[in-house]
Protein backbone atom coordinates (compact mmCIF):
# COMPACT_ATOMS: atom_id res chain seq x y z
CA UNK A 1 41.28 -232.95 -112.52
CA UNK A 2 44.09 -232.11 -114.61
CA UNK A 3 47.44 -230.17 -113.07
CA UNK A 4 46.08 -227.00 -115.09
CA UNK A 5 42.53 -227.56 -113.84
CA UNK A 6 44.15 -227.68 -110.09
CA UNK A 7 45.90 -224.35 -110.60
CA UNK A 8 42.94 -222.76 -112.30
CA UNK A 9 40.77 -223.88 -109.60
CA UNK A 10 43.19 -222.56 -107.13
CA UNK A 11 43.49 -219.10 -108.89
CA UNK A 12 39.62 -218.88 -108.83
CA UNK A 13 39.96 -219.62 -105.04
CA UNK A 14 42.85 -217.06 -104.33
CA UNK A 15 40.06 -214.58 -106.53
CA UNK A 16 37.50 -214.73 -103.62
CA UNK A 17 39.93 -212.65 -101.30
CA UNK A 18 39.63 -209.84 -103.90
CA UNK A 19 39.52 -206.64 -101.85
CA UNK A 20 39.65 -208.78 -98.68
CA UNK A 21 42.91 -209.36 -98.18
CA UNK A 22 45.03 -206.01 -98.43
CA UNK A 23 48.02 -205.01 -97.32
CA UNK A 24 48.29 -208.82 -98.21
CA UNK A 25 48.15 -210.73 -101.70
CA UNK A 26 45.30 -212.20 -102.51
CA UNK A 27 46.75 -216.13 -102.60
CA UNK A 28 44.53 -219.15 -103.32
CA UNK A 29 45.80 -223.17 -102.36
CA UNK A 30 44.37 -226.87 -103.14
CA UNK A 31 45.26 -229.76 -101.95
CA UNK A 32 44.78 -233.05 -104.09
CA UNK A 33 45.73 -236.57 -104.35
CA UNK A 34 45.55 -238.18 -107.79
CA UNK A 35 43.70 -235.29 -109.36
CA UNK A 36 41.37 -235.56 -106.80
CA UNK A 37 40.76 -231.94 -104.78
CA UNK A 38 40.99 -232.76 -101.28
CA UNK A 39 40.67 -229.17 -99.65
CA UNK A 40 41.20 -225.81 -100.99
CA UNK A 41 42.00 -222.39 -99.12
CA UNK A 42 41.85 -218.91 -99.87
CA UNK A 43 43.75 -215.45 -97.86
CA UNK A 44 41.56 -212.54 -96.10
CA UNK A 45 43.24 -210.12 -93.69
CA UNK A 46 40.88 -210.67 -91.20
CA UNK A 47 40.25 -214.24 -91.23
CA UNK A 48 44.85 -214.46 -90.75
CA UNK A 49 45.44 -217.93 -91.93
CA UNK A 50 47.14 -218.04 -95.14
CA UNK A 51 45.60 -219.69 -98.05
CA UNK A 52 47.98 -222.90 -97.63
CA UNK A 53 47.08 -223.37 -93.55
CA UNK A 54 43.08 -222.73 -94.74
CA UNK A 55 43.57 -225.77 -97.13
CA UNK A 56 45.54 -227.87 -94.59
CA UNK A 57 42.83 -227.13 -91.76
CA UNK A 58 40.32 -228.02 -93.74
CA UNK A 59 42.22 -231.49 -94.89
CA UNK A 60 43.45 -232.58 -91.61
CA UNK A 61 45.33 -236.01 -91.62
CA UNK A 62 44.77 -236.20 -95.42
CA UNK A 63 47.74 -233.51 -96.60
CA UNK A 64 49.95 -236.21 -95.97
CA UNK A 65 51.22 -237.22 -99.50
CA UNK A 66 49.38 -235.06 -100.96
CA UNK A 67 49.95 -232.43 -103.87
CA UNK A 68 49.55 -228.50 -103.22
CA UNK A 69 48.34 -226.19 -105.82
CA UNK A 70 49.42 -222.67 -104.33
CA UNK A 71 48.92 -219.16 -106.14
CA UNK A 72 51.95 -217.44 -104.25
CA UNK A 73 55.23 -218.98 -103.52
CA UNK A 74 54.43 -220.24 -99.25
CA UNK A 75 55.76 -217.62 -96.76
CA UNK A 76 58.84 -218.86 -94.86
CA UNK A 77 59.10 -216.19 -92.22
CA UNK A 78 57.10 -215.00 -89.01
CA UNK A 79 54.86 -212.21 -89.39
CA UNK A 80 50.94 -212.23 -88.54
CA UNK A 81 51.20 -216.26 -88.79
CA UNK A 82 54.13 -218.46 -88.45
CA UNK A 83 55.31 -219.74 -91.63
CA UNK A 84 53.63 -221.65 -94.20
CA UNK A 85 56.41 -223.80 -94.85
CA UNK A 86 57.17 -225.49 -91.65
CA UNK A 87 53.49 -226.02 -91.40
CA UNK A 88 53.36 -228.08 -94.85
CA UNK A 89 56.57 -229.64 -94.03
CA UNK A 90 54.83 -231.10 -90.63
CA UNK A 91 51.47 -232.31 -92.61
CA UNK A 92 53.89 -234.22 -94.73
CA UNK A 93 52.55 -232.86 -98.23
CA UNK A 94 54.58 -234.56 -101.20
CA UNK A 95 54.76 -231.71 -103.44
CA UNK A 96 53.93 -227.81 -104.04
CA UNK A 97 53.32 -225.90 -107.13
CA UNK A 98 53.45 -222.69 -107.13
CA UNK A 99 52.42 -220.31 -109.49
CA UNK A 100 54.70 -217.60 -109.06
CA UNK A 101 57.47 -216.35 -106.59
CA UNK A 102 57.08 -214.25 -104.17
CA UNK A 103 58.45 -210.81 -104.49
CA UNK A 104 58.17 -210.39 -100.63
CA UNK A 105 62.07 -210.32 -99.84
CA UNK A 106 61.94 -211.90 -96.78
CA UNK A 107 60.81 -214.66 -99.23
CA UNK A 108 61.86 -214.42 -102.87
CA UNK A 109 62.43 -218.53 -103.69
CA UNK A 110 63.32 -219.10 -100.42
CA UNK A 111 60.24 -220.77 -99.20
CA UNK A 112 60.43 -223.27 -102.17
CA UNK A 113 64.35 -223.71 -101.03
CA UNK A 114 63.55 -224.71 -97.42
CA UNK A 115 60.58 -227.03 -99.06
CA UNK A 116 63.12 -229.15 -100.79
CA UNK A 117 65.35 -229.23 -98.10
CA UNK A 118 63.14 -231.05 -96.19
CA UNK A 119 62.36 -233.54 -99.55
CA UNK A 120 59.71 -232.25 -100.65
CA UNK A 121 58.93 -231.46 -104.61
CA UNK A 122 58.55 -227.64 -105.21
CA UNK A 123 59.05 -225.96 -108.15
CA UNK A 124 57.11 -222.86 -110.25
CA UNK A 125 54.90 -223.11 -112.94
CA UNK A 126 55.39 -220.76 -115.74
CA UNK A 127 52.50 -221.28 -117.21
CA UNK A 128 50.12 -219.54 -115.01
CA UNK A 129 53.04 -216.73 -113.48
CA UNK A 130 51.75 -213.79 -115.95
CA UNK A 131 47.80 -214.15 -114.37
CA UNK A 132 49.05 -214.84 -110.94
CA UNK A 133 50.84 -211.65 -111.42
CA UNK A 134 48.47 -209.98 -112.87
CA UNK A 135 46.06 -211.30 -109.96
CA UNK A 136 47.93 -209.57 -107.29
CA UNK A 137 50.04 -206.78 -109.93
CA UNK A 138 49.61 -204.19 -106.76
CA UNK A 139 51.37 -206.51 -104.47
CA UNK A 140 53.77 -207.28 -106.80
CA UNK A 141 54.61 -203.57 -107.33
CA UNK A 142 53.95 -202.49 -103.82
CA UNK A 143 57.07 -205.14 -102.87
CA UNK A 144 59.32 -203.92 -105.87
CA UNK A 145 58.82 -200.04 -105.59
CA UNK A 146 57.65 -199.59 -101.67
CA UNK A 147 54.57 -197.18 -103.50
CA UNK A 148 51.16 -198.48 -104.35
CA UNK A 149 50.20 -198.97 -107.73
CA UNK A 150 48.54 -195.43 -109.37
CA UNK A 151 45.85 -196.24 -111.73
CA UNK A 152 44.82 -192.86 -113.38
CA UNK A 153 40.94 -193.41 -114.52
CA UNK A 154 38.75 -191.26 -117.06
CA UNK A 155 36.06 -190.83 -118.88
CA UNK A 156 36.31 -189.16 -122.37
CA UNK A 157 35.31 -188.35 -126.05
CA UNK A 158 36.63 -189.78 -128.98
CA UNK A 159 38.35 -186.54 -128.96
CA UNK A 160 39.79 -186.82 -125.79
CA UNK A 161 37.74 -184.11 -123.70
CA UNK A 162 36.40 -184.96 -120.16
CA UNK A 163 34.21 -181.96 -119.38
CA UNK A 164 32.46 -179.48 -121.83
CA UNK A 165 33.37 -175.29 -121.07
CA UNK A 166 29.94 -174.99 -119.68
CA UNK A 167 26.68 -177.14 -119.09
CA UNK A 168 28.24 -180.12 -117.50
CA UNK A 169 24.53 -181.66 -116.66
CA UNK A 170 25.00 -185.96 -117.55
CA UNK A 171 27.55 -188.63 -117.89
CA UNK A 172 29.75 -189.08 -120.48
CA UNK A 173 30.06 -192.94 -120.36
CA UNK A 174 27.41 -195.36 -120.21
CA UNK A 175 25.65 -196.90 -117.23
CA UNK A 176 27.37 -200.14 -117.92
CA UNK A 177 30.76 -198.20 -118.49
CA UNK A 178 30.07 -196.33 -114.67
CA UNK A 179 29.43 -199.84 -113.49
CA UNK A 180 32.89 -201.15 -114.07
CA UNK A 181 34.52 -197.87 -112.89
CA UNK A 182 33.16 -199.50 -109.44
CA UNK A 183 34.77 -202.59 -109.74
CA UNK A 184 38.06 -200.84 -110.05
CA UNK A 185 37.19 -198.80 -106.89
CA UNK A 186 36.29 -202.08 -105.21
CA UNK A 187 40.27 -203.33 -106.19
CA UNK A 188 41.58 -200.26 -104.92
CA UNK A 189 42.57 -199.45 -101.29
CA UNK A 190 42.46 -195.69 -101.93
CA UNK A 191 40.89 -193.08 -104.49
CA UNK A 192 42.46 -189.46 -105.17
CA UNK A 193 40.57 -186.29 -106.67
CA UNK A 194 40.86 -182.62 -106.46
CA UNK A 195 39.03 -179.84 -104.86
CA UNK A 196 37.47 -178.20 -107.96
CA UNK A 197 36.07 -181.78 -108.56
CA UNK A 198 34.76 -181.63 -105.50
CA UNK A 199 33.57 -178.58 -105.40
CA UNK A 200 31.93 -178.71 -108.37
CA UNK A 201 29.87 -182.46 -108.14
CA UNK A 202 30.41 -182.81 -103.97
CA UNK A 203 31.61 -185.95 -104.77
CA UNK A 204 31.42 -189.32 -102.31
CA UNK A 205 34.30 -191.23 -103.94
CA UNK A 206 32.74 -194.46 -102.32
CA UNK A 207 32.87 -197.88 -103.16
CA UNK A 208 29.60 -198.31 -104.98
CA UNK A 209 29.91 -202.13 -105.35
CA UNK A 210 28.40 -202.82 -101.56
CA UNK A 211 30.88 -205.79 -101.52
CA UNK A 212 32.96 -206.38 -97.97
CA UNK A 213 36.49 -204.76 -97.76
CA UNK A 214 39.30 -205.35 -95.73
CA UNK A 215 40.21 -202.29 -95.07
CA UNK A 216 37.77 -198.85 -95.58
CA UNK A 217 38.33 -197.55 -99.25
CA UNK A 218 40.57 -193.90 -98.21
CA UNK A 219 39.08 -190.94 -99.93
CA UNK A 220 41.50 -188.28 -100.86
CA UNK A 221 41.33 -184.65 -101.60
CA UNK A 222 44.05 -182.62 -103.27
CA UNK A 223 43.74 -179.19 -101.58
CA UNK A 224 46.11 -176.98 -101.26
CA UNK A 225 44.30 -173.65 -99.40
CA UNK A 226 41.87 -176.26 -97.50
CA UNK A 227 39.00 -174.81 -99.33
CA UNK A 228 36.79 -178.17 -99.06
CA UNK A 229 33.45 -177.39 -97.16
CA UNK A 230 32.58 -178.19 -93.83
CA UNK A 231 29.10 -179.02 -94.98
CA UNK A 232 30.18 -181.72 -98.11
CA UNK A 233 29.08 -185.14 -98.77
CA UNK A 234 33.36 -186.12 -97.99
CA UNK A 235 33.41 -184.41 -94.47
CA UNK A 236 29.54 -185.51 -93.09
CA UNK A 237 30.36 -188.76 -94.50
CA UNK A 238 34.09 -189.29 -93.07
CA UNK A 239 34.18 -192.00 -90.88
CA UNK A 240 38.59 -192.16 -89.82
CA UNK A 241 38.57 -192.97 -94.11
CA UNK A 242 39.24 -188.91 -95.16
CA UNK A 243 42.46 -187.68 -95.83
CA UNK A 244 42.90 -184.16 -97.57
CA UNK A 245 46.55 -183.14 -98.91
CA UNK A 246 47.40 -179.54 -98.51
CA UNK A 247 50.16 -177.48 -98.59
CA UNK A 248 52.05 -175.69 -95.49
CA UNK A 249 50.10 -172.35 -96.45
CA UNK A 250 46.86 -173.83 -95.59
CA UNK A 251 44.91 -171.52 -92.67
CA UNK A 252 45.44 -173.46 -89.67
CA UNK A 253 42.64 -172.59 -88.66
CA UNK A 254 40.82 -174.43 -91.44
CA UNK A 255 42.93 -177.24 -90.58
CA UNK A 256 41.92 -177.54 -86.83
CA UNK A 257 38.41 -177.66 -88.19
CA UNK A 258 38.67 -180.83 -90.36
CA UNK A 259 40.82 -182.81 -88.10
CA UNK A 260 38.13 -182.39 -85.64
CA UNK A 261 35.75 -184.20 -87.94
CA UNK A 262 38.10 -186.86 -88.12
CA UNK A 263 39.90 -186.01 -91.12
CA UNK A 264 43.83 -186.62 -91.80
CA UNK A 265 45.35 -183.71 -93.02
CA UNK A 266 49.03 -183.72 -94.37
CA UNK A 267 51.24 -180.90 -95.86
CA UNK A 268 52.60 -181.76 -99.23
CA UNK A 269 54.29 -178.41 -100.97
CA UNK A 270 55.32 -178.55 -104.97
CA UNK A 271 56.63 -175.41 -106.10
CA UNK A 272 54.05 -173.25 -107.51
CA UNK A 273 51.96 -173.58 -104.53
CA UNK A 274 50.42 -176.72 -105.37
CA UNK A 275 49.77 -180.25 -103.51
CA UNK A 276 53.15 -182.54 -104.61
CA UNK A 277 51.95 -185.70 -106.04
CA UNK A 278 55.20 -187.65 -105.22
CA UNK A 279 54.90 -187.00 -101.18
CA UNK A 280 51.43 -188.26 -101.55
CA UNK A 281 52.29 -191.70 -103.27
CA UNK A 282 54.91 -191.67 -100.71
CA UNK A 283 52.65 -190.75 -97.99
CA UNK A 284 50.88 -194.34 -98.65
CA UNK A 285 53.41 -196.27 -99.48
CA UNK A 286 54.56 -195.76 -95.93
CA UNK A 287 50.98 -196.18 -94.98
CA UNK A 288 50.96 -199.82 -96.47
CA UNK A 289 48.41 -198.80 -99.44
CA UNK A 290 48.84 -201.15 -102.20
CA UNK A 291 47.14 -198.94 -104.42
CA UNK A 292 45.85 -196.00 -105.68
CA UNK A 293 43.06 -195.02 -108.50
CA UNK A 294 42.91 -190.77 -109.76
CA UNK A 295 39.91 -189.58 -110.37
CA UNK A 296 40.48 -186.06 -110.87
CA UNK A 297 40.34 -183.20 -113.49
CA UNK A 298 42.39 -181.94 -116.14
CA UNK A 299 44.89 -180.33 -114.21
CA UNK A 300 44.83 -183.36 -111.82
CA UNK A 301 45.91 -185.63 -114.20
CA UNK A 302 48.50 -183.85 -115.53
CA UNK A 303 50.11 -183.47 -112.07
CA UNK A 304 50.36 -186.75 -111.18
CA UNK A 305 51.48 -187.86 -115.12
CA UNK A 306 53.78 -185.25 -115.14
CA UNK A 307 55.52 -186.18 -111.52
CA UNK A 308 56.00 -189.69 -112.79
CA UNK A 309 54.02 -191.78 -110.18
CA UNK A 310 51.13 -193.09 -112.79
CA UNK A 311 51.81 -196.56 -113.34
CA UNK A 312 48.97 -197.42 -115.27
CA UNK A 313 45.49 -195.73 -117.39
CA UNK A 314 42.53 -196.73 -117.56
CA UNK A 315 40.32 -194.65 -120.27
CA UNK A 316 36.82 -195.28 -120.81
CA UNK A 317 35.65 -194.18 -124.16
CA UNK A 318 32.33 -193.27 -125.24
CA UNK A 319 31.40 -192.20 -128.77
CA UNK A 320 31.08 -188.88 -128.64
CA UNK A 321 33.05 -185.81 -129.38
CA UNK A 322 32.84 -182.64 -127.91
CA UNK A 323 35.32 -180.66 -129.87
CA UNK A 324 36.12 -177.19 -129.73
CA UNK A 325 39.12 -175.19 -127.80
CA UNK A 326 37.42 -174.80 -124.31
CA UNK A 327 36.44 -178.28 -123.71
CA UNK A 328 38.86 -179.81 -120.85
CA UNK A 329 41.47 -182.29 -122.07
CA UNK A 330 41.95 -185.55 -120.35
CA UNK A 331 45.08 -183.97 -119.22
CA UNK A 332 45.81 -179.83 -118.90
CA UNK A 333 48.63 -178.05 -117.65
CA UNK A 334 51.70 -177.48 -119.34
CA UNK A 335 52.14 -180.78 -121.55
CA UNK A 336 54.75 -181.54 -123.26
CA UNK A 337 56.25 -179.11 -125.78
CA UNK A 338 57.62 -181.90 -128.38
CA UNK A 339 56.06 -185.18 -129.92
CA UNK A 340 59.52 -186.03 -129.09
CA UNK A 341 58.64 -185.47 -125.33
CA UNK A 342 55.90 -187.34 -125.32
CA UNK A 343 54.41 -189.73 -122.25
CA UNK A 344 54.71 -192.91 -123.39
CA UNK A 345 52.54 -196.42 -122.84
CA UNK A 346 53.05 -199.67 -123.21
CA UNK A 347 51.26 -203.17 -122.59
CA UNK A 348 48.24 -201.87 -124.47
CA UNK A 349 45.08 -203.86 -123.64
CA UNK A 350 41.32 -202.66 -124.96
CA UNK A 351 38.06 -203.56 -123.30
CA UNK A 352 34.61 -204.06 -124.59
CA UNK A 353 32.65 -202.22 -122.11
CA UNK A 354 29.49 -202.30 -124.68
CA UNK A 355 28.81 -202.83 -128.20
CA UNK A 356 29.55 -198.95 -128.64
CA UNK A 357 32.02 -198.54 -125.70
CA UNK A 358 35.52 -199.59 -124.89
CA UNK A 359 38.39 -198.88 -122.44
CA UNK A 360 42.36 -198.73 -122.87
CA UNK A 361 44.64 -200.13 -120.47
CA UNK A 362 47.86 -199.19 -120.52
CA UNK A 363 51.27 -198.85 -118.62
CA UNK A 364 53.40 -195.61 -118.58
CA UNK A 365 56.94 -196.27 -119.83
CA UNK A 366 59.35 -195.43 -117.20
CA UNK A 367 63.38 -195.23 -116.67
């Protein structure tokens, strides 16, 4: 195999730890002699070892000389595991390739440092640093920013509506369409919505997929007067993976009542009376959440665009239009009063989701 083959197998590799290996990257590693794959590795949370000490454990006396295809810059400092480099410097492998730094300060090029210290080749390869980044693009922000990424996820018309003013009865989006909606769940270590969502559908928020997780997906509930039922699909279903954001006005009462159904409950006040989006991103940044995916309603999405913490949409677009004045917006609220004012994207990808459906990616331009 070819260098570029190597790294693309050990991409595919670091691709099996997908949802598996949070509040850690996903990191994939294979070891070869003369193009010749040797061992490979991949990272889950529960399994511990590193991708890099999966490889060499599976290679035994055979790392020595050989060539390491890595995903993620190897650690260099003590946390779960020792580090990755002293154990690659003791198997005696000749050279690493990384495909990206890691943004991990405790790392940050020093792990490839300390590998040539001790004479061995190590060096990045720029080639493949935009998908390993991409690969692991919550990590990466969860290191730079200390808050999970916020995906903010719809459905809409070509008009931009999400919900008609009355019968609501149906989906917008296609089966296919709902299908990958899942596998962005499955990605995510925590999903947001608000209580008129809930009240209206009684909503699961689950992870749909029925693949393994690291950690349970966290279902949240914006409610600020603690209105949720005692008697909904999110409560009878909570199993320690519930939280519900209120505000300090909340009956306390109400409160007692869903913590003892194992529900987290945490004040967040905005002024206005509302649930504060920023103390929530906040909340699970502290938390170790690498990332978080809205589904909510109009007014939902316009509080977390408008606070600043949405990092990234992802619209699903169906051919329809809805039209009319009293058809809910992908986002309500105030908005913006100016074109000049306007929330602004960047990084604009589209997706064939079918022949007649597509969704747009894109970042939100920030400071």
């Amino acid at each position: 195999m070819t260098p570029r083959e190597l790294m693309r197998l050990a991409l595919d590799q670091a691709r099996l730890g997908e949802a598996l290996a949070s509040p850690n990257p996903m990191v994939g590693a294979v070891l070869a002699r003369d193009g010749q794959v040797i061992a490979t590795g991949f990272h889950t949370w529960e399994r511990k070892a590193h991708a890099e000490i999966a490889a060499l454990e599976q290679a035994g006396g055979d790392a020595r000389g050989a060539d390491l295809y890595v995903t993620l810059e190897p650690c260099c400092h003590t946390g779960r595991t020792g580090p990755c480099t002293g154990a690659l410097i003791e198997a005696g492998v000749a050279r690493v390739v990384a495909a990206m730094h890691d943004p991990n300060p405790l790392v940050s090029g020093k792990g490839l440092a300390e590998l040539r210290a001790a004479g061995i080749e190590a060096s990045v390869d720029p080639e493949f640093t935009a998908e390993a980044e991409k690969l692991n693009e919550d990590f990466v922000h969860y290191m730079r920013t200390g808050r999970p990424l916020v995906t903010l996820k719809a459905a809409v018309t070509l008009d931009g509506k999400i919900a008609a003013p009355d019968d609501n009865q149906g989906w917008i989006t296609s089966d296919r369409a709902r299908a990958h909606v899942q596998t962005l769940r499955h990605r995510s270590d925590s999903i947001c919505t608000g209580i008129g969502t809930l009240l209206a559908d009684d909503c699961l928020l689950s992870d749909r997929t029925t693949k393994p997780r690291a950690r349970p997906l966290l279902r949240i509930v914006l409610d600020s007067q603690l209105r949720i039922p005692l008697t909904s699909r999110m409560v009878e279903t909570c199993h320690s993976d519930v939280l519900v954001v209120t505000t300090s006005r909340a009956p306390a009462d109400r409160r007692r009542a869903l913590e003892a159904r194992g529900i987290q409950v945490i004040a967040a006040d905005h002024p206005g009376g509302r649930t504060d989006p920023r103390q929530l991103v906040d909340h699970l940044g502290r938390e170790r959440y690498l990332s978080l995916m809205i589904e909510g309603g109009s007014r939902v999405n316009w509080a977390f665009l408008e606070s600043a913490v949405v990092d990234r949409i992802f619209f699903y677009y169906a051919p329809k239009i809805l039209g009319g004045t009293r058809s809910l917006p992908v986002a309500g609220g105030t908005g913006r009063s100016s074109r000049a004012d306007a929330i602004r994207f960047r990084g604009v990808t589209l997706h064939s989701i079918t022949t007649e459906e597509f969704a747009v990616e894109a970042y939100l331009e920030k400071p």
